[in-house]
Protein backbone atom coordinates (compact mmCIF):
# COMPACT_ATOMS: atom_id res chain seq x y z
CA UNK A 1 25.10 275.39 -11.83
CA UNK A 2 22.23 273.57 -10.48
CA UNK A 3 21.13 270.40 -9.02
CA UNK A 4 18.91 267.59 -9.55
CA UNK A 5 16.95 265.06 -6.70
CA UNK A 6 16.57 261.51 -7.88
CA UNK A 7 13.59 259.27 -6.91
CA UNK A 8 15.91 257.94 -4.37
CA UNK A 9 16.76 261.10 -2.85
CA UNK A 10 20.15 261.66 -3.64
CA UNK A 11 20.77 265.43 -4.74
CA UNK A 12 22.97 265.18 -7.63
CA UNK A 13 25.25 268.58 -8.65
CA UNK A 14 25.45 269.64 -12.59
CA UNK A 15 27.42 272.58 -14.43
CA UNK A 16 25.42 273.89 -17.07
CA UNK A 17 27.28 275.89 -20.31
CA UNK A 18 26.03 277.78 -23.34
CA UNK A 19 22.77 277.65 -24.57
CA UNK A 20 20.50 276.62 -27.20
CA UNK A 21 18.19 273.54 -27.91
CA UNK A 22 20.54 270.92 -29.16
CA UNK A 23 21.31 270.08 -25.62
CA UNK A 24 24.69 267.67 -24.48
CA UNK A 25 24.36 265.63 -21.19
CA UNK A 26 27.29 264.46 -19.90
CA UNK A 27 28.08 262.15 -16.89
CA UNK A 28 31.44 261.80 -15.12
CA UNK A 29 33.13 261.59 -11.83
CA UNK A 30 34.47 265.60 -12.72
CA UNK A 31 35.01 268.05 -14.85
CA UNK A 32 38.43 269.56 -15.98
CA UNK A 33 36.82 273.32 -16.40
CA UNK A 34 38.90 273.52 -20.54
CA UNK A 35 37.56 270.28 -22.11
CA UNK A 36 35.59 269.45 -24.59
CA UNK A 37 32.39 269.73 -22.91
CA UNK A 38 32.98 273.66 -22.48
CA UNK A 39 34.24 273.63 -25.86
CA UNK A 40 31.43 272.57 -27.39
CA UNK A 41 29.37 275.12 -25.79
CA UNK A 42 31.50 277.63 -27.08
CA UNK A 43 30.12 276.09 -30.45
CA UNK A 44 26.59 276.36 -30.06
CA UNK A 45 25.65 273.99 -27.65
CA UNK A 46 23.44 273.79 -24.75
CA UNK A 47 25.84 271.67 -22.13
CA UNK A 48 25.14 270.13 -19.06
CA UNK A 49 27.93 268.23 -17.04
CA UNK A 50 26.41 265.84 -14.36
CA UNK A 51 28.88 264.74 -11.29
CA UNK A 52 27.86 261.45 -10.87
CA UNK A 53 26.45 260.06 -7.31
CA UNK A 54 29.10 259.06 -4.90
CA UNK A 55 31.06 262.72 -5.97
CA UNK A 56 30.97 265.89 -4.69
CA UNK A 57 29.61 268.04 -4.96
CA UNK A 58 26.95 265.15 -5.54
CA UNK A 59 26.08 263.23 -2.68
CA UNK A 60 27.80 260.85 -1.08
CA UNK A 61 27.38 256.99 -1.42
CA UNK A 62 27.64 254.68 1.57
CA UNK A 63 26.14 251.45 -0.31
CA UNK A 64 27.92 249.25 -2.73
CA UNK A 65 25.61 248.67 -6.14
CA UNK A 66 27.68 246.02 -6.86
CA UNK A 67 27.36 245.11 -11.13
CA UNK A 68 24.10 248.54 -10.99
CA UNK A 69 26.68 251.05 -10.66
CA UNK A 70 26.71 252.25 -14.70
CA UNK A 71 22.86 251.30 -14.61
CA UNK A 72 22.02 253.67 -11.67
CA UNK A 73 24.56 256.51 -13.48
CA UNK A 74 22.58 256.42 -16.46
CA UNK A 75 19.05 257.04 -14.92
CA UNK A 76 20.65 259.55 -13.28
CA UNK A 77 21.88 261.27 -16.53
CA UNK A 78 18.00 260.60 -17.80
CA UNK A 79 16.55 262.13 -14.59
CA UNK A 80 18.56 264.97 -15.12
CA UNK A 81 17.38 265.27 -19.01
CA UNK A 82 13.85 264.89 -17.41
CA UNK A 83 14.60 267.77 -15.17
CA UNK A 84 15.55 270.17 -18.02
CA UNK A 85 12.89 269.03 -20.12
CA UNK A 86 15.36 267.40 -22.83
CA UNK A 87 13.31 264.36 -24.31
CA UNK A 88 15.86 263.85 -26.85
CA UNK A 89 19.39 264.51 -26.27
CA UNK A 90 23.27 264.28 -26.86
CA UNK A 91 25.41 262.37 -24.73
CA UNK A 92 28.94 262.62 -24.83
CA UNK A 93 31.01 261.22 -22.07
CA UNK A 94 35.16 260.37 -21.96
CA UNK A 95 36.38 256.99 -20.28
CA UNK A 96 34.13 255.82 -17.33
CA UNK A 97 31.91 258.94 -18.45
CA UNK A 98 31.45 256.96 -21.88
CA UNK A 99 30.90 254.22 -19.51
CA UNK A 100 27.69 255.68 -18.74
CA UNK A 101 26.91 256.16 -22.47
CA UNK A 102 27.23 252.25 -23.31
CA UNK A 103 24.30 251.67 -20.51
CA UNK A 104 22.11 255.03 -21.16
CA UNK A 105 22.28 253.97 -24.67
CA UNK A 106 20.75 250.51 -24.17
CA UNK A 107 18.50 251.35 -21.18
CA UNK A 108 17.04 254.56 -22.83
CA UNK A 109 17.70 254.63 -26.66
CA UNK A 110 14.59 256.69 -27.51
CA UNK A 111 16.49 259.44 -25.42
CA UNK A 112 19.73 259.58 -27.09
CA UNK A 113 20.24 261.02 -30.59
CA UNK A 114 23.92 260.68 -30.55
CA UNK A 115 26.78 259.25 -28.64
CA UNK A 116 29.90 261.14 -28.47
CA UNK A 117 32.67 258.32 -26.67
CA UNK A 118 36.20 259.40 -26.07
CA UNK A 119 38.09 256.49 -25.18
CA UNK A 120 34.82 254.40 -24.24
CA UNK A 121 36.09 250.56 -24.38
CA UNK A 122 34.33 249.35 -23.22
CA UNK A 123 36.90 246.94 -21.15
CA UNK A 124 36.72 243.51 -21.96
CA UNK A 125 35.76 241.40 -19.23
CA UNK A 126 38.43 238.98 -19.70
CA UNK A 127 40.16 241.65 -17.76
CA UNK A 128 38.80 241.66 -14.41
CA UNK A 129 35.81 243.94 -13.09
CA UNK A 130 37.88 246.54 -10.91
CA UNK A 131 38.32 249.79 -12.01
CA UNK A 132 41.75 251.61 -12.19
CA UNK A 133 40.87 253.94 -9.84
CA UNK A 134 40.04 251.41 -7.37
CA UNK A 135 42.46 249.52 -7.69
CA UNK A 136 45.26 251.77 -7.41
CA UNK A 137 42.86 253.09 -3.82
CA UNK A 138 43.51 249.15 -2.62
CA UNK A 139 47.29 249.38 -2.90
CA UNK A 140 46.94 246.73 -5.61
CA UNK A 141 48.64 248.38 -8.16
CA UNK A 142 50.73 251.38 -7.42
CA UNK A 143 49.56 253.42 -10.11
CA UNK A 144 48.16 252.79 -13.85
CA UNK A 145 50.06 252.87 -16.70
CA UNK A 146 51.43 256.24 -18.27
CA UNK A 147 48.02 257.65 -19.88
CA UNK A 148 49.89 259.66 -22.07
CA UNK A 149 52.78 259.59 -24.87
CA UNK A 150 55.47 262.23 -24.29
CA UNK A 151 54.96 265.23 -27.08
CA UNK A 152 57.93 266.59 -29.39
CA UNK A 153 56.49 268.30 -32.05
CA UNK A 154 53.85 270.49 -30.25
CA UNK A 155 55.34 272.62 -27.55
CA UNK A 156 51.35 274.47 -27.18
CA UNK A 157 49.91 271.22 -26.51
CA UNK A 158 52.96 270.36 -23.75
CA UNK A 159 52.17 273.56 -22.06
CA UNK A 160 48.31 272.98 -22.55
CA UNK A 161 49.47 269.50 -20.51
CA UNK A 162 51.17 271.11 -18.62
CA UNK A 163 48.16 273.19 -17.03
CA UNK A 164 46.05 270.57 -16.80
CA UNK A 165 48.96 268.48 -14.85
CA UNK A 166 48.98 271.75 -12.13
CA UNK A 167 45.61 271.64 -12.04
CA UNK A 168 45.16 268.39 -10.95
CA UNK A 169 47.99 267.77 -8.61
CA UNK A 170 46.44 271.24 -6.45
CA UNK A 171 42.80 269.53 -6.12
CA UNK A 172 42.26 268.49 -2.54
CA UNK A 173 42.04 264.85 -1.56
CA UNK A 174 39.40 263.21 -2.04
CA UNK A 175 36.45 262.35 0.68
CA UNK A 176 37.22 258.79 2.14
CA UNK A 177 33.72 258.14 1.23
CA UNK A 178 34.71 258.99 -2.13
CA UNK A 179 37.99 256.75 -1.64
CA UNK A 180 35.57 253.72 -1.34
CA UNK A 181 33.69 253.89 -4.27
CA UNK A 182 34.42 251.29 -6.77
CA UNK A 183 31.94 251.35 -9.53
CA UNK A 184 33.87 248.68 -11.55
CA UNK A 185 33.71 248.37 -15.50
CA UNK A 186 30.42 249.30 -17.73
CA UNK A 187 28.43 246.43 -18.69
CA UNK A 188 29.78 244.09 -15.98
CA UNK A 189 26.37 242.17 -15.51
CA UNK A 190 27.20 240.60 -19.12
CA UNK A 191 29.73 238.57 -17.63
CA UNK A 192 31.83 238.00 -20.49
CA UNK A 193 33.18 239.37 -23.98
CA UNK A 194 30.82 237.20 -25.42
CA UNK A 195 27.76 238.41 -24.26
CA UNK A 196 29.16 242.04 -23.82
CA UNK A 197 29.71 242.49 -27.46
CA UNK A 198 25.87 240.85 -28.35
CA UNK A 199 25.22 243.92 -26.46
CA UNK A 200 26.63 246.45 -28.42
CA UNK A 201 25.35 244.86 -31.35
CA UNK A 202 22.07 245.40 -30.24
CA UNK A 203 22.97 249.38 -30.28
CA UNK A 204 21.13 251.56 -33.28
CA UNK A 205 22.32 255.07 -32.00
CA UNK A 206 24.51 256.60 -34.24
CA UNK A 207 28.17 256.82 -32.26
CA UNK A 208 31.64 258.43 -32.53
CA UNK A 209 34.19 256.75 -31.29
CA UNK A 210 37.61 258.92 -30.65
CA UNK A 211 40.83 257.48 -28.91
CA UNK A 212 44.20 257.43 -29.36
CA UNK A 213 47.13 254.67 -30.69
CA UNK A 214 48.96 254.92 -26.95
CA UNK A 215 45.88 254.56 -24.75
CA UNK A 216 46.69 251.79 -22.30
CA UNK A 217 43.11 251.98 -21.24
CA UNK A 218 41.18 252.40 -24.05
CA UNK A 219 43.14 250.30 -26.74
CA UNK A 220 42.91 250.66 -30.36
CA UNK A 221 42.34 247.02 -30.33
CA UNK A 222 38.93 247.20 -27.73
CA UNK A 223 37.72 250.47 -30.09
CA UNK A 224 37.77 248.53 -33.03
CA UNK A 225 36.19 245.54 -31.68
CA UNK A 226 33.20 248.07 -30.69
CA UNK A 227 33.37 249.45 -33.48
CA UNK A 228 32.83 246.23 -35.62
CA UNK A 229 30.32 245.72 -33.30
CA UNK A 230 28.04 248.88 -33.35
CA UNK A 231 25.70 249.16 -36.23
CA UNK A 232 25.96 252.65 -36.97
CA UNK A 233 29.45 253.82 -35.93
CA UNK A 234 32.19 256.59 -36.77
CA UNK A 235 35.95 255.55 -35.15
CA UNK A 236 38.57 258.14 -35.10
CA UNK A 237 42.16 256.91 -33.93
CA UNK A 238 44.75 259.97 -33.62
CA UNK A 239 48.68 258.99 -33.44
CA UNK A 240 51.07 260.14 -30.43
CA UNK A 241 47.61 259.88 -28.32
CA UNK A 242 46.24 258.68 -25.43
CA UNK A 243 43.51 258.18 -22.67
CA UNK A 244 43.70 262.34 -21.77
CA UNK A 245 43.03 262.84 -25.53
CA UNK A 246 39.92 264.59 -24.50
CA UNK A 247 41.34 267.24 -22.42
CA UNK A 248 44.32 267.20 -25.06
CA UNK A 249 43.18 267.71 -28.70
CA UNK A 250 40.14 269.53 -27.47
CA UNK A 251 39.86 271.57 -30.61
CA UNK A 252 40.03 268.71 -33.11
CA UNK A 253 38.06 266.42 -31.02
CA UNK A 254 35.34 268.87 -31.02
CA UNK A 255 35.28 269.65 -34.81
CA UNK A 256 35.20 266.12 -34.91
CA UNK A 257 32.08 265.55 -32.90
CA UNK A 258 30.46 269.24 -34.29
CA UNK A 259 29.97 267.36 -37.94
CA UNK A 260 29.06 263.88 -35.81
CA UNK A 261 26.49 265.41 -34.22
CA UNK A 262 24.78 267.19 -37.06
CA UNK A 263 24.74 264.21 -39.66
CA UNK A 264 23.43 262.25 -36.69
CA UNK A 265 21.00 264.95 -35.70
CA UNK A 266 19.88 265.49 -39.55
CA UNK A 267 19.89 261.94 -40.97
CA UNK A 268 20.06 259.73 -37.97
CA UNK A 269 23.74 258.48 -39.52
CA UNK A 270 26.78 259.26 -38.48
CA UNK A 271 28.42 259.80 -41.63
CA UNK A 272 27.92 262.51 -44.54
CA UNK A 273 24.95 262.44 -47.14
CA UNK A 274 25.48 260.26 -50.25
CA UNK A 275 24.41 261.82 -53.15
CA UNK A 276 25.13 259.37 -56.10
CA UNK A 277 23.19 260.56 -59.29
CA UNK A 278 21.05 257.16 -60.65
């Protein structure tokens, strides 16, 4: 573990797994300690796991960034890949954690080699601005919808539910400075699903895009718009999944993203070598 100090003074907390110099930067609210981030150090990655401002064990936010939230998150993912001495680097984040991606991606796409997003959207606009998370903090909904499909054919992947379930329920409550935090959608300044997806069209980093059929969050239907829009993208869509699908299929996922990341890294595409004889 370490920790970073931004140019605004804020001393920001990372994990750090595995080692090597293909190095994996990713952003998020927390960490459940078995997903794929850990995982993929296991397979020969250098891994660093950021806990965004506003978080502890990051510092605490008292100011509202309004639409800057995502922007601010992303510089602070690039500070930190300053602070290691990464100039190139992997980024792989899951739901608002992808979040991050969409912005670091199109405020610093010399830095980013590759773009692993697990159920990334982004939301469309055309939804509102709020995020979940805040909104069920406000009393405005009660909670979100169910995140995850029931299982019947897979009783280790129940049980491996199961754990994480426990695991969560026993964290302590949250910070009310924590509580207050609403840092809204990605790409929120575009205003509309217009403009958002000219944004991601304007995206050249190769990206893989994994998500599941029963993601209420994440729908198949907002994946494949982003992927239609993204010039060079890979979209994976796995049956009797949903927005967890990162903490769920942790092994597949990462197979997934291990071949991703090495065409990507190799060829600068995200898809295997053609070899057609002329």
């Amino acid at each position: 573990m370490g920790s970073i100090t931004t140019k605004d003074g804020f001393q920001l907390h990372y994990d750090e797994y595995g080692s090597g110099d293909k190095v994996i930067i990713s952003a998020q609210v927390g960490f459940y300690p078995k997903g794929m981030q850990q995982y993929l150090a296991g397979m020969g990655y250098h891994v660093y796991c950021l806990t965004l401002r506003g978080f502890y064990p990051s510092d605490y936010v008292t100011e509202d960034y309004g639409d800057s939230w995502y922007d601010i998150f992303a510089d602070d993912a690039a500070a930190l890949a300053d602070a290691i001495g990464a100039e190139k680097f992997i980024y792989m984040g899951a739901s608002h954690g992808a979040g991050v991606g969409w912005h670091l991606v199109l405020r610093h796409p010399e830095r980013v080699s590759a773009f692993i997003a697990a159920v990334p959207g982004p939301h469309s606009l055309a939804e509102g601005a709020m995020s979940y998370r805040q909104m069920i903090m406000q009393g405005i909904i009660e909670a979100p919808p169910p995140f995850d499909p029931p299982i019947n054919n897979d009783p280790q992947r129940q049980a491996r539910r199961d754990v994480r379930e426990k695991a969560i329920t026993s964290m302590p409550e949250a910070d009310e400075r924590e509580k207050k935090v609403d840092y809204g959608r990605p790409l929120m300044k575009c205003g509309s699903e217009e403009v958002l997806c000219s944004k991601l069209r304007t995206i050249k980093t190769p990206t893989l895009i994994l998500g599941g059929t029963e993601d209420p969050i994440s729908t198949p239907e907002l994946m494949i718009r982003t992927a239609k829009c993204l010039l060079d993208c890979k979209l994976v869509i796995y049956s009797n999944c949903g927005h967890n699908i990162d903490t769920d299929l942790v092994e597949e996922l990462c197979g997934e993203a291990d071949r991703f990341i090495k065409n990507a890294l190799a060829r600068a595409k995200c898809y295997d070598e053609v070899k057609e004889t002329l």
